[in-house]
PDB file of N, CA and C in Angstrom:
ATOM      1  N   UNK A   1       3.659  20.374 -11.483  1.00  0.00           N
ATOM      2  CA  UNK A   1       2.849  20.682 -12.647  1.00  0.00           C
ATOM      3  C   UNK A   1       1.488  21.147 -12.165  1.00  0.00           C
ATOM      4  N   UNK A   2       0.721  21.949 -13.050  1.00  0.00           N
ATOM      5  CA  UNK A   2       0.119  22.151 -12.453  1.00  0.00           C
ATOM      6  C   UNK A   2      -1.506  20.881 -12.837  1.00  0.00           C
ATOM      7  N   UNK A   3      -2.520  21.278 -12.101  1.00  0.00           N
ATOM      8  CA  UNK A   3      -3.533  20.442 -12.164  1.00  0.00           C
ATOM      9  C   UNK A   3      -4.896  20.865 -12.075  1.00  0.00           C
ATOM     10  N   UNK A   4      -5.612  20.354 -12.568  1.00  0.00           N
ATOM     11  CA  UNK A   4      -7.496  20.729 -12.762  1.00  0.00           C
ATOM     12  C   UNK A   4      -8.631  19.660 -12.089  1.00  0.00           C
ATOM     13  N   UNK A   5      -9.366  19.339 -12.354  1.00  0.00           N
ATOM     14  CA  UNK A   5     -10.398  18.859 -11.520  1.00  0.00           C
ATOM     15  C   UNK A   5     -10.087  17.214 -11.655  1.00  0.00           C
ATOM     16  N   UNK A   6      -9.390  16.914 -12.754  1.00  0.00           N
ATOM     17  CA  UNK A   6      -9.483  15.728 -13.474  1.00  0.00           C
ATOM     18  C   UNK A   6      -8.720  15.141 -11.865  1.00  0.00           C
ATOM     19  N   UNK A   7      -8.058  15.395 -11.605  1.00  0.00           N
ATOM     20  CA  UNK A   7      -6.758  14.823 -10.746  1.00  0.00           C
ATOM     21  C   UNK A   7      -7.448  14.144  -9.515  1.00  0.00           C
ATOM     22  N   UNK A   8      -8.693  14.503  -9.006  1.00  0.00           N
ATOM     23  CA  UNK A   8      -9.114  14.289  -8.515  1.00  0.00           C
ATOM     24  C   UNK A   8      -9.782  12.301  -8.767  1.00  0.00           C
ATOM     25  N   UNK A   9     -10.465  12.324 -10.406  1.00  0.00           N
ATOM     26  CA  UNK A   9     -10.410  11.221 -10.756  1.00  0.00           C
ATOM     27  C   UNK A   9      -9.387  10.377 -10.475  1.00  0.00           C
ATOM     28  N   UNK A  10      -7.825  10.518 -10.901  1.00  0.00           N
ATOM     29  CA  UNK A  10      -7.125  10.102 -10.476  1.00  0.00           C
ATOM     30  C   UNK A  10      -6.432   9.473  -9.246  1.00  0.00           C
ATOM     31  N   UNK A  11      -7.035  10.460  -8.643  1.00  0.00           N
ATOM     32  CA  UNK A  11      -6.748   9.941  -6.547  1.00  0.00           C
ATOM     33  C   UNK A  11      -7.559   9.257  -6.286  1.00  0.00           C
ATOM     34  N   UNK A  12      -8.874   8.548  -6.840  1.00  0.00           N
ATOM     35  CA  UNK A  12      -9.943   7.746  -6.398  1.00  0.00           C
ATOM     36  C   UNK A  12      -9.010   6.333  -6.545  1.00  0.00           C
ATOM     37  N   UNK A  13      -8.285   6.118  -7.869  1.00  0.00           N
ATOM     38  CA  UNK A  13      -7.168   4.953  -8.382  1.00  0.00           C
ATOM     39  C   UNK A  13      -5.711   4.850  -7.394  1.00  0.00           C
ATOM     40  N   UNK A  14      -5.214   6.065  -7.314  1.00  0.00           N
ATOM     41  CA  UNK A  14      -3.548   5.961  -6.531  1.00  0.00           C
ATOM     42  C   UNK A  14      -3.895   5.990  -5.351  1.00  0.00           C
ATOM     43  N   UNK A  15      -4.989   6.406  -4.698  1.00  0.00           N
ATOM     44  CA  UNK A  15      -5.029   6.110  -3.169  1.00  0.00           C
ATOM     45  C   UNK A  15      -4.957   4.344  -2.645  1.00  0.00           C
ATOM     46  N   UNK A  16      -5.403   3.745  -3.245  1.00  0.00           N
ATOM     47  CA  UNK A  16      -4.793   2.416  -3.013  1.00  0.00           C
ATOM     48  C   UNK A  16      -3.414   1.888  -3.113  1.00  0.00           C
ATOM     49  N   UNK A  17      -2.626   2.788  -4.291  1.00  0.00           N
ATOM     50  CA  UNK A  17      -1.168   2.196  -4.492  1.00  0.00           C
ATOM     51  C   UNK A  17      -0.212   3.127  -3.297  1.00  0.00           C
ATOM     52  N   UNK A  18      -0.209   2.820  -2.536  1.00  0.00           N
ATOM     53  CA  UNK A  18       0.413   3.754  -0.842  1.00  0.00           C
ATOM     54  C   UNK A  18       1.310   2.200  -0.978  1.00  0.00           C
ATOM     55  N   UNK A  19       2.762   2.486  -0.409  1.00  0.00           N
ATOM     56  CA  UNK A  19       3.813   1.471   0.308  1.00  0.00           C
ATOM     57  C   UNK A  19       3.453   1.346   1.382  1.00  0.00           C
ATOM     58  N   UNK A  20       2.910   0.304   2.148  1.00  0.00           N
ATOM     59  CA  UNK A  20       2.674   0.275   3.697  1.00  0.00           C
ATOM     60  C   UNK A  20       3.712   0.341   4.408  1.00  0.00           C
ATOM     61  N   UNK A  21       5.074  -0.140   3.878  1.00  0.00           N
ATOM     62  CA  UNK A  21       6.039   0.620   4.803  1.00  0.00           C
ATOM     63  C   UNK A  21       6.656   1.630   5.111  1.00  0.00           C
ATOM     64  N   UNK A  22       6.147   2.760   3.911  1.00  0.00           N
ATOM     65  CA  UNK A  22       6.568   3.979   4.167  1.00  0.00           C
ATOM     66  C   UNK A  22       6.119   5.060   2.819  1.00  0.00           C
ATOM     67  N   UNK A  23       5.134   6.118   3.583  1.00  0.00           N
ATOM     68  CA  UNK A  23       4.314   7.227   2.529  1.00  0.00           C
ATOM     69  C   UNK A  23       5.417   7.884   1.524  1.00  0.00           C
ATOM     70  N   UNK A  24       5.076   7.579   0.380  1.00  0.00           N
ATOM     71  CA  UNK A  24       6.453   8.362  -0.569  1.00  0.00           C
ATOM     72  C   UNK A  24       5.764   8.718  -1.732  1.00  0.00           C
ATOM     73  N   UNK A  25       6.239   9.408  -2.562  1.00  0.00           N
ATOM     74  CA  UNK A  25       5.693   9.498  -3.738  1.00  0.00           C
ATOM     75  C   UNK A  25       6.071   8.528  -4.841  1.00  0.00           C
ATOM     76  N   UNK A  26       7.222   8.279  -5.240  1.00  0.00           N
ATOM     77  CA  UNK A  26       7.838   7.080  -5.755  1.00  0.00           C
ATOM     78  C   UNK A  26       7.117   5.913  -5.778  1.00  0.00           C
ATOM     79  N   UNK A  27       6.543   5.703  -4.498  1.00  0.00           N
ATOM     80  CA  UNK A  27       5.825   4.098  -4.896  1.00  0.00           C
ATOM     81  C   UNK A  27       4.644   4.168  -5.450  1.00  0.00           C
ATOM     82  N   UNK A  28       3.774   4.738  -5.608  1.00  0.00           N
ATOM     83  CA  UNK A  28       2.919   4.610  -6.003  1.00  0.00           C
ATOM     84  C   UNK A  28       2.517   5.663  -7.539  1.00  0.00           C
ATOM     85  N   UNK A  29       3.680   6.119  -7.869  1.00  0.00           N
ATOM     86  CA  UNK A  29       4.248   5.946  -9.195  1.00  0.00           C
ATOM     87  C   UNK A  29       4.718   4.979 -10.124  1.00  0.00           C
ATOM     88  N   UNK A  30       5.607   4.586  -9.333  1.00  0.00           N
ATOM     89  CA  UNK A  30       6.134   3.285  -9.835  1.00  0.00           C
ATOM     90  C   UNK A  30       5.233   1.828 -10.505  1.00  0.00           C
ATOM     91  N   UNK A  31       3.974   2.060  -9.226  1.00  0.00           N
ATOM     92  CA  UNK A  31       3.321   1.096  -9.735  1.00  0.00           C
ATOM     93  C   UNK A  31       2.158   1.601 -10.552  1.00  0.00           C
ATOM     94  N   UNK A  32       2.171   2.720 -10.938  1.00  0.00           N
ATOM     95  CA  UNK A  32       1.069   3.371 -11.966  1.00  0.00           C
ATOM     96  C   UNK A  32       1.459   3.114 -13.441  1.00  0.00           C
ATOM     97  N   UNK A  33       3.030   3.100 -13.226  1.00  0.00           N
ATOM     98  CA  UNK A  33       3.863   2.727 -14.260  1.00  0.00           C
ATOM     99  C   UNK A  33       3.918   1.235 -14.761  1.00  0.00           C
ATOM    100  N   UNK A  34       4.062   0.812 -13.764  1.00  0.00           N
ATOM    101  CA  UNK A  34       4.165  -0.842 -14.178  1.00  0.00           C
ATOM    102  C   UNK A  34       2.693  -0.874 -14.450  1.00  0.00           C
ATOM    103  N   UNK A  35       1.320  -0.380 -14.134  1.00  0.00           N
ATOM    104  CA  UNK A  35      -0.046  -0.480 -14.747  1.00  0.00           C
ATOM    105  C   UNK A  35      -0.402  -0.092 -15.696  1.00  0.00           C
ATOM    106  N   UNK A  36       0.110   1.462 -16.178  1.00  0.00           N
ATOM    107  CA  UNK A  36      -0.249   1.761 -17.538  1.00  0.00           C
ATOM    108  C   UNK A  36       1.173   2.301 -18.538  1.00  0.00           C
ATOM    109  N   UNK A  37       2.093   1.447 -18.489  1.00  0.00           N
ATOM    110  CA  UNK A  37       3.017   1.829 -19.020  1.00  0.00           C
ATOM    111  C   UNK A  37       3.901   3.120 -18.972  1.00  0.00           C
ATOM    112  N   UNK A  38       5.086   3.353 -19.048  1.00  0.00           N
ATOM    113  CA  UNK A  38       5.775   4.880 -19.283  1.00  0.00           C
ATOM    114  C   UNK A  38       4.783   6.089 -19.093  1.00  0.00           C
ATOM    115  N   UNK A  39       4.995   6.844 -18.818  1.00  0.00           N
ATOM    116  CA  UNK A  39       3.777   7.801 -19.233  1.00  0.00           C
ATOM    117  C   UNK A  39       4.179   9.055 -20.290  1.00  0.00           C
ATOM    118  N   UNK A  40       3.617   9.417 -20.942  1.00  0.00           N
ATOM    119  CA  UNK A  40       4.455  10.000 -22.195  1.00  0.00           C
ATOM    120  C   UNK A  40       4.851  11.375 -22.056  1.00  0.00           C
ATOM    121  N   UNK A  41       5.534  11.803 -23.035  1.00  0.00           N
ATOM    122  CA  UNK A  41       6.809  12.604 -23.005  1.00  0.00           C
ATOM    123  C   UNK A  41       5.968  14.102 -22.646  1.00  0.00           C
ATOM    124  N   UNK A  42       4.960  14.398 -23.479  1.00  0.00           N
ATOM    125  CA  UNK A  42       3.795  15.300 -23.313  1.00  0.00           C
ATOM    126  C   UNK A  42       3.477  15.632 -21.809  1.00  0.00           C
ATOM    127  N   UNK A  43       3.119  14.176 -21.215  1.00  0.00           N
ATOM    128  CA  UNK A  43       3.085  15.156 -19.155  1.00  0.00           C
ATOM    129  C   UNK A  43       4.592  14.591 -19.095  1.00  0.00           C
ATOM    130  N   UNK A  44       5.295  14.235 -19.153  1.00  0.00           N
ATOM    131  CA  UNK A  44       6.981  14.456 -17.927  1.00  0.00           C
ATOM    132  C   UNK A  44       7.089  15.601 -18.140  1.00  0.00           C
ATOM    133  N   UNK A  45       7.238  16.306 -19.504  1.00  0.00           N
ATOM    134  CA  UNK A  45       7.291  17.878 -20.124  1.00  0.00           C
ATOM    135  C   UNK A  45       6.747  18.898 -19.191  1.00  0.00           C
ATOM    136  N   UNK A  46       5.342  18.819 -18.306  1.00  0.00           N
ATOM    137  CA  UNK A  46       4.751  19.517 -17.612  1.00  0.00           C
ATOM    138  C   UNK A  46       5.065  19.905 -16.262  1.00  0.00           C
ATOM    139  N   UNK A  47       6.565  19.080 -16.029  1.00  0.00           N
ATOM    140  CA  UNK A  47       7.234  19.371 -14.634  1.00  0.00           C
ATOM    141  C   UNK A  47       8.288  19.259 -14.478  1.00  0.00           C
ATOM    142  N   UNK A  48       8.903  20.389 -13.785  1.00  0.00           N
ATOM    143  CA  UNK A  48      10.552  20.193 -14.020  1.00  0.00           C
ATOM    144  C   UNK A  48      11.238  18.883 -12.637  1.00  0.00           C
ATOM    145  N   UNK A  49      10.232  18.227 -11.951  1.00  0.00           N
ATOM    146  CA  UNK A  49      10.266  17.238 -11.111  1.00  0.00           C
ATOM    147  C   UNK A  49      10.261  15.984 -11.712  1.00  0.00           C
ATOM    148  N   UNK A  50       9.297  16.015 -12.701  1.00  0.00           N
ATOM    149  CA  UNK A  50       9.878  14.387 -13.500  1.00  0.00           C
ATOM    150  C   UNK A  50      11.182  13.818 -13.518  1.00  0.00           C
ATOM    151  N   UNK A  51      12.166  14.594 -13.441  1.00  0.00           N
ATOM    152  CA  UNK A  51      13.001  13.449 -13.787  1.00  0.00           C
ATOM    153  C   UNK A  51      13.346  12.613 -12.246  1.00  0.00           C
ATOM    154  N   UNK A  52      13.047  13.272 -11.053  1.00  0.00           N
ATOM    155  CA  UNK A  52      13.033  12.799  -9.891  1.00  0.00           C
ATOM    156  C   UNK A  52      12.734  11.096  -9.896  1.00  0.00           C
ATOM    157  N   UNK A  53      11.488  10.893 -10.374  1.00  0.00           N
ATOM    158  CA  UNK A  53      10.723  10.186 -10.293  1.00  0.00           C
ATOM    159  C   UNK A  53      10.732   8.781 -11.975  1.00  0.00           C
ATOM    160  N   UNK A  54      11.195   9.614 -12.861  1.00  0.00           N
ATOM    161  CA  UNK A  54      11.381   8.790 -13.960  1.00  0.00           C
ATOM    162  C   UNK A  54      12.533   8.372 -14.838  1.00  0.00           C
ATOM    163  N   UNK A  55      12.631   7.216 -15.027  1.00  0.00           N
ATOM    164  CA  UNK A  55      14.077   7.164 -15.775  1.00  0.00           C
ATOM    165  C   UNK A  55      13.859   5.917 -16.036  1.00  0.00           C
ATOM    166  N   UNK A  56      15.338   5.234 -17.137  1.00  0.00           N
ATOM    167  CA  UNK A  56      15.038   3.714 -17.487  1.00  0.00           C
ATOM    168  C   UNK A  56      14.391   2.776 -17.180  1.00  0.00           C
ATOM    169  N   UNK A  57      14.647   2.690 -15.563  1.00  0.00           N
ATOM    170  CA  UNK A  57      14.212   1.791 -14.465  1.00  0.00           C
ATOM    171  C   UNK A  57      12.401   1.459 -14.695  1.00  0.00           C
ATOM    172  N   UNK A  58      12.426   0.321 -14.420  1.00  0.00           N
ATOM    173  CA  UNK A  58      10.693  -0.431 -14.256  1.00  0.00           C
ATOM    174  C   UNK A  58      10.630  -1.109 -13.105  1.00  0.00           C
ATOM    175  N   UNK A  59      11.091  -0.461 -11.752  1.00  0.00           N
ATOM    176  CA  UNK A  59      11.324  -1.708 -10.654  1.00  0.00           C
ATOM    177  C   UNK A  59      10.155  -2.158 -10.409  1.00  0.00           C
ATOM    178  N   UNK A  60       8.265  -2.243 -10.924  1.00  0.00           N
ATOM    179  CA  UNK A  60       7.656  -3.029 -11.036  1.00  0.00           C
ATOM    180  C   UNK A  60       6.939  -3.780 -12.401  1.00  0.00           C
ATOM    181  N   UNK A  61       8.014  -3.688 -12.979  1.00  0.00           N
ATOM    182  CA  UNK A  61       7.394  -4.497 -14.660  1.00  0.00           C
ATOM    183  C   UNK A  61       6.909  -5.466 -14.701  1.00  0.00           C
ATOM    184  N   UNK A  62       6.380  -6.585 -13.549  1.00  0.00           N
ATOM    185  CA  UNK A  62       5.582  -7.435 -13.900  1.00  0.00           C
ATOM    186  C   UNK A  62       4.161  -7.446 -13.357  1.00  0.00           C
ATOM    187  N   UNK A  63       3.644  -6.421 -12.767  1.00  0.00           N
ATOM    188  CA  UNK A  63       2.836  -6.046 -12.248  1.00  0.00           C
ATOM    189  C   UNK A  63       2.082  -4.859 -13.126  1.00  0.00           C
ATOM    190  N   UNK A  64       1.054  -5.383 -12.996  1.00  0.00           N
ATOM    191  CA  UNK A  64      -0.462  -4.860 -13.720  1.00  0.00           C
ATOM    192  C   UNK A  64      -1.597  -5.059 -14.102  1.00  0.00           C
ATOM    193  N   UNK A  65      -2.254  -4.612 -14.300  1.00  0.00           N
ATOM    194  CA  UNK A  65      -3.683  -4.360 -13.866  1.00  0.00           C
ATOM    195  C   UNK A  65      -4.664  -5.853 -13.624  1.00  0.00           C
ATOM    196  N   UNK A  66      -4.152  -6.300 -14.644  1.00  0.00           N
ATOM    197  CA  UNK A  66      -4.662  -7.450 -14.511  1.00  0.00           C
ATOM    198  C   UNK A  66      -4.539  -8.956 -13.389  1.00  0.00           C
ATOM    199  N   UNK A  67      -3.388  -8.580 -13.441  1.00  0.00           N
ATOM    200  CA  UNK A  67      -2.857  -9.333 -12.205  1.00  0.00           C
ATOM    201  C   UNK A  67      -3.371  -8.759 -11.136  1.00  0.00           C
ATOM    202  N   UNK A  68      -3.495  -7.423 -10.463  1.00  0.00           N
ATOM    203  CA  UNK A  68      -3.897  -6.993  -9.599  1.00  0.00           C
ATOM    204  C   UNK A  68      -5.714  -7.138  -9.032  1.00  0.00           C
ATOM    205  N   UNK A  69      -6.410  -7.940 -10.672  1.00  0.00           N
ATOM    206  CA  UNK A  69      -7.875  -7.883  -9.898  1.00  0.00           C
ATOM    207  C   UNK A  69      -7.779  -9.365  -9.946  1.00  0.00           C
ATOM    208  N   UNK A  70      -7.734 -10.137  -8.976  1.00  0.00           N
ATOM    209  CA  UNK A  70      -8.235 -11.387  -8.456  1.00  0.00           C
ATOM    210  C   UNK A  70      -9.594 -12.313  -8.357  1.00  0.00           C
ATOM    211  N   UNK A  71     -10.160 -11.187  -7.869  1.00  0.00           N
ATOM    212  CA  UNK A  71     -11.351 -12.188  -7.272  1.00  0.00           C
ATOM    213  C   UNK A  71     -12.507 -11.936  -8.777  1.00  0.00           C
ATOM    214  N   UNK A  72     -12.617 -11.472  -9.304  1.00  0.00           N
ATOM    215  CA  UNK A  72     -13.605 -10.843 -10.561  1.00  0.00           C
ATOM    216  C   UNK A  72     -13.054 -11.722 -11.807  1.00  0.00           C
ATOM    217  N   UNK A  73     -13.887 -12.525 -12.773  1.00  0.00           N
ATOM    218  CA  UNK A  73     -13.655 -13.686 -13.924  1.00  0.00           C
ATOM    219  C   UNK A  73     -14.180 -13.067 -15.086  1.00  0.00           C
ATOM    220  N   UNK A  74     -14.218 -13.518 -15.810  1.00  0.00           N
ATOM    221  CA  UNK A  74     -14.442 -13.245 -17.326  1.00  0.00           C
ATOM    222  C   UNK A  74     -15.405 -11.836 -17.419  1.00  0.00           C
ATOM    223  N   UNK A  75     -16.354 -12.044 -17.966  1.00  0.00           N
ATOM    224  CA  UNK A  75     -17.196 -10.447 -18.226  1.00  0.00           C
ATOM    225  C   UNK A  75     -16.885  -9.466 -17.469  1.00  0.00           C
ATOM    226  N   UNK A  76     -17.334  -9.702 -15.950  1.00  0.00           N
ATOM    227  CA  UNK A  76     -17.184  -8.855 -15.046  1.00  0.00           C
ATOM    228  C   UNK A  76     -15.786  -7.905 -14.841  1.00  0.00           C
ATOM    229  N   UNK A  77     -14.600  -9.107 -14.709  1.00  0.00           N
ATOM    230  CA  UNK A  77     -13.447  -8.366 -14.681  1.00  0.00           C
ATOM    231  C   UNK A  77     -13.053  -7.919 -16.026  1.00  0.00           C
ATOM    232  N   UNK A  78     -13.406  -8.096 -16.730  1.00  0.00           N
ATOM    233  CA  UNK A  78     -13.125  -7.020 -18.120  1.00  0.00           C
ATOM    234  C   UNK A  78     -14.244  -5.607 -17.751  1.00  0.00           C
ATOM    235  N   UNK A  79     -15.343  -5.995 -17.655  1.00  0.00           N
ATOM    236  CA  UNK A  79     -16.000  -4.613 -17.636  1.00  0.00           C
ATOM    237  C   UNK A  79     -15.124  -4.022 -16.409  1.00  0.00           C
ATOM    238  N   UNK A  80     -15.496  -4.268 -15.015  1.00  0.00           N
ATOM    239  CA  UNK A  80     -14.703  -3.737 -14.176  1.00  0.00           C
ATOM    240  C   UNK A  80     -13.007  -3.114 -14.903  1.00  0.00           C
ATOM    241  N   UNK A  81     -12.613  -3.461 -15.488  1.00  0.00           N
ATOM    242  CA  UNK A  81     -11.204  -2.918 -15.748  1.00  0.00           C
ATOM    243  C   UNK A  81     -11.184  -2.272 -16.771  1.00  0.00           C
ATOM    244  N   UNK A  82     -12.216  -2.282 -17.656  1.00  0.00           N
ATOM    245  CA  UNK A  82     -12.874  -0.932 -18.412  1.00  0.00           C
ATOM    246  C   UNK A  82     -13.156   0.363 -17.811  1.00  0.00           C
ATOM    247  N   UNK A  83     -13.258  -0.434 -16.541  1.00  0.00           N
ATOM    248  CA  UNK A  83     -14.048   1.412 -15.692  1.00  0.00           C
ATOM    249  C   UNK A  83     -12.961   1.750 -15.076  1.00  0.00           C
ATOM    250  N   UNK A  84     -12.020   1.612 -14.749  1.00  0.00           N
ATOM    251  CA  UNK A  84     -10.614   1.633 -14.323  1.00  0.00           C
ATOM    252  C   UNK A  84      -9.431   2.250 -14.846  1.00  0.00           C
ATOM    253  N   UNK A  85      -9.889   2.242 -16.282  1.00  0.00           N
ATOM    254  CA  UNK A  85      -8.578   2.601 -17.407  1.00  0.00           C
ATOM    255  C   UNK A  85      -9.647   3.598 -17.528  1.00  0.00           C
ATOM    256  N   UNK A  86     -10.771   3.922 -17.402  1.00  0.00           N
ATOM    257  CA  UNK A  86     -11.384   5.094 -17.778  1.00  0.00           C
ATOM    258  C   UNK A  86     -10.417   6.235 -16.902  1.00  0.00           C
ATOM    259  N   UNK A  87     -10.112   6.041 -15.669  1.00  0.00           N
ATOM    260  CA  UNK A  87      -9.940   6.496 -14.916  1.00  0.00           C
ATOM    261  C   UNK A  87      -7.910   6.784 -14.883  1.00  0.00           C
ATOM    262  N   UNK A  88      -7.619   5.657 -15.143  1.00  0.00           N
ATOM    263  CA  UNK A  88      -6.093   5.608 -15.231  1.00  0.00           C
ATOM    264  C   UNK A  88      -5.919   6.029 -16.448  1.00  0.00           C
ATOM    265  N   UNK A  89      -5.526   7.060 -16.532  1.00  0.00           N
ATOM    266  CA  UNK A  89      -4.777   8.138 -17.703  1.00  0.00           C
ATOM    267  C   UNK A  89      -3.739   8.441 -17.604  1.00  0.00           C
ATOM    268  N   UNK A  90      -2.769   9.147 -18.343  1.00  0.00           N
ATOM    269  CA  UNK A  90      -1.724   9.496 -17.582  1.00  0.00           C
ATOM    270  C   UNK A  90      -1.788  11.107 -18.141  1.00  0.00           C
ATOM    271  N   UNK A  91      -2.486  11.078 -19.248  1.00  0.00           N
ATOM    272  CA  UNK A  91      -3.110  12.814 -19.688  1.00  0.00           C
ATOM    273  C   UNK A  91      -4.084  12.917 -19.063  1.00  0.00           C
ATOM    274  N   UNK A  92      -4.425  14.078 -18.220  1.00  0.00           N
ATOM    275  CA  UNK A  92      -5.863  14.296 -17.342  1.00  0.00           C
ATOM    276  C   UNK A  92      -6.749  14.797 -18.672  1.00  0.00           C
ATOM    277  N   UNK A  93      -6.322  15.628 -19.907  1.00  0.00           N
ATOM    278  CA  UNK A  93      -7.405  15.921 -20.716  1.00  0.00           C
ATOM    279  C   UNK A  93      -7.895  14.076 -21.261  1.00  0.00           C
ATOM    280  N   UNK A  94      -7.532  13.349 -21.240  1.00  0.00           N
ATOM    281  CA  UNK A  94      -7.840  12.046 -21.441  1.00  0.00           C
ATOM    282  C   UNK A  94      -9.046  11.139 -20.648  1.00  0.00           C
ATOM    283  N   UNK A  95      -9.027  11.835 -19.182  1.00  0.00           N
ATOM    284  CA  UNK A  95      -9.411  11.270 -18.007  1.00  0.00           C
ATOM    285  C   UNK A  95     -10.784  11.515 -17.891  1.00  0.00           C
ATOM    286  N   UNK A  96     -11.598  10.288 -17.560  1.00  0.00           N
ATOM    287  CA  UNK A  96     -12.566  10.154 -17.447  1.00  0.00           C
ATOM    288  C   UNK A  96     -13.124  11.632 -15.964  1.00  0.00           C
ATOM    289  N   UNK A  97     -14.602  12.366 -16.267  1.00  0.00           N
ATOM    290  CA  UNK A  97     -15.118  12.930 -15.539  1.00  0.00           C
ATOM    291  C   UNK A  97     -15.554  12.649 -14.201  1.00  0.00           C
ATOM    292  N   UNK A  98     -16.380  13.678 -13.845  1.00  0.00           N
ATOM    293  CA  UNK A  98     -16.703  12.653 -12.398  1.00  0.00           C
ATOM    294  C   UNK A  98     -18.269  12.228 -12.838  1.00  0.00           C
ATOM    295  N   UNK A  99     -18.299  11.966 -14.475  1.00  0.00           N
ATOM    296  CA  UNK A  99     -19.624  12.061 -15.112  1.00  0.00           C
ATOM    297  C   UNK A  99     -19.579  10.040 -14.834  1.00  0.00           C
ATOM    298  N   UNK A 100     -18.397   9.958 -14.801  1.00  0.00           N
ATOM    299  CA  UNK A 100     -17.924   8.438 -14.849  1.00  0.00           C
ATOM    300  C   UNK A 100     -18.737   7.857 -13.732  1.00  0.00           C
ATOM    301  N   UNK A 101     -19.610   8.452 -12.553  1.00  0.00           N
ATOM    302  CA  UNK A 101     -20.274   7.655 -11.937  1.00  0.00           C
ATOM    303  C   UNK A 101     -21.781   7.333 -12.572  1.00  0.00           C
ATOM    304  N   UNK A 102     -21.663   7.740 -13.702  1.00  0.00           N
ATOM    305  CA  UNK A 102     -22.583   7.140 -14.092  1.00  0.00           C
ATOM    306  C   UNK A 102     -22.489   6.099 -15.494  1.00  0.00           C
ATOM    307  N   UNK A 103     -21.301   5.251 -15.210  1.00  0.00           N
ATOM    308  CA  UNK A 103     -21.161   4.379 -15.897  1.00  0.00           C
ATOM    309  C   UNK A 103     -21.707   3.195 -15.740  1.00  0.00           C
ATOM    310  N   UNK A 104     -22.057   2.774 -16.639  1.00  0.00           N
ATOM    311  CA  UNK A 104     -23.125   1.294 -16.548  1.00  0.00           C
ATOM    312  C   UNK A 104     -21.950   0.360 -15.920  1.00  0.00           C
ATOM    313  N   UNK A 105     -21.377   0.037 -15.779  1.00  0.00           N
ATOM    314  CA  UNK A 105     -20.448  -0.833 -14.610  1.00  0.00           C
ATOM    315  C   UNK A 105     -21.383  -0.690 -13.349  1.00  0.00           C
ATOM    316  N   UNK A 106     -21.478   0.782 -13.141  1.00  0.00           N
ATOM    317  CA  UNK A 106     -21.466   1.132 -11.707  1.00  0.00           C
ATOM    318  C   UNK A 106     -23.124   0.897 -11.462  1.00  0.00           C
ATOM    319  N   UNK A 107     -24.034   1.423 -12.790  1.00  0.00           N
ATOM    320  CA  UNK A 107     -25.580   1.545 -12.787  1.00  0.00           C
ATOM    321  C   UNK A 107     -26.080   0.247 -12.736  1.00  0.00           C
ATOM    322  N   UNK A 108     -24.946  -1.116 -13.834  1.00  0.00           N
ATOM    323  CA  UNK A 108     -25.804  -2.125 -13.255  1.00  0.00           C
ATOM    324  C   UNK A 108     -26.409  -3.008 -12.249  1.00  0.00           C
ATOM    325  N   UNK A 109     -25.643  -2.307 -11.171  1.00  0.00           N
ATOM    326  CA  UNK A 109     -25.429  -2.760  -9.806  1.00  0.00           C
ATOM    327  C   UNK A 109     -26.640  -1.818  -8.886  1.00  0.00           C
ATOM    328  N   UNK A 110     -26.890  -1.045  -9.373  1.00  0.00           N
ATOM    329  CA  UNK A 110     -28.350  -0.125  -9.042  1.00  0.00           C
ATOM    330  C   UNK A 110     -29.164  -0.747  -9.536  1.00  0.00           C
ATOM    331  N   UNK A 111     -29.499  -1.441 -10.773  1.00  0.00           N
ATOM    332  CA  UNK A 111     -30.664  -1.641 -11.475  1.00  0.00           C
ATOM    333  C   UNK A 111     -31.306  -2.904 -11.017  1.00  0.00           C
ATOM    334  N   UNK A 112     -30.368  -4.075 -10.285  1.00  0.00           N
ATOM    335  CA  UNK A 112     -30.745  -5.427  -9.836  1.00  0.00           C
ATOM    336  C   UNK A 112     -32.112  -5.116  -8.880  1.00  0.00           C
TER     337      UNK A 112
END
């Protein structure tokens, strides 16, 4: 499919979801999936490769987002995972800019 600047937002998020036992595309789909649900019919539509990659299967459905931030408690890890879903879209016209570094998540940590 093809892609625009947004995608870039996007790789700041999936560069962490890599299989350490082996570079694929699949895994770190999979777990974008188990983070923000299915992704809708509107982008699979945009590539005749989707179906490679998508079908019934959820081989990580209990895994997501929340589970994945640990160390961060009440306020913080909600704001933090506000700035996160800005970012995790699965429509890039949806997807936060690269205006997103100037989100107060990120500014209040400048302002101390």
């Amino acid at each position: 499919m093809t892609w625009d600047h947004k995608v870039d937002i996007w790789s700041v998020l999936a560069c962490w979801a890599r299989n350490p036992a082996e570079l694929d595309d699949g895994y770190p789909l999979a777990e974008m999936q188990a983070v923000l649900g299915s992704p809708p019919l509107k982008l699979l539509g945009r590539s005749e490769r989707s179906h490679q990659f998508w079908d019934e299967k959820d081989p990580l459905s209990d895994f997501n987002l929340e589970a994945l931030e640990e160390r961060l408690k009440d306020d913080a890890k909600e704001e933090f995972l506000r700035f996160l879903r800005r970012m995790l879209c699965w429509l890039p016209e949806e997807r936060a800019s690269a205006k997103l570094l100037f989100d107060l998540w990120l500014m209040r940590g400048l302002c101390k």
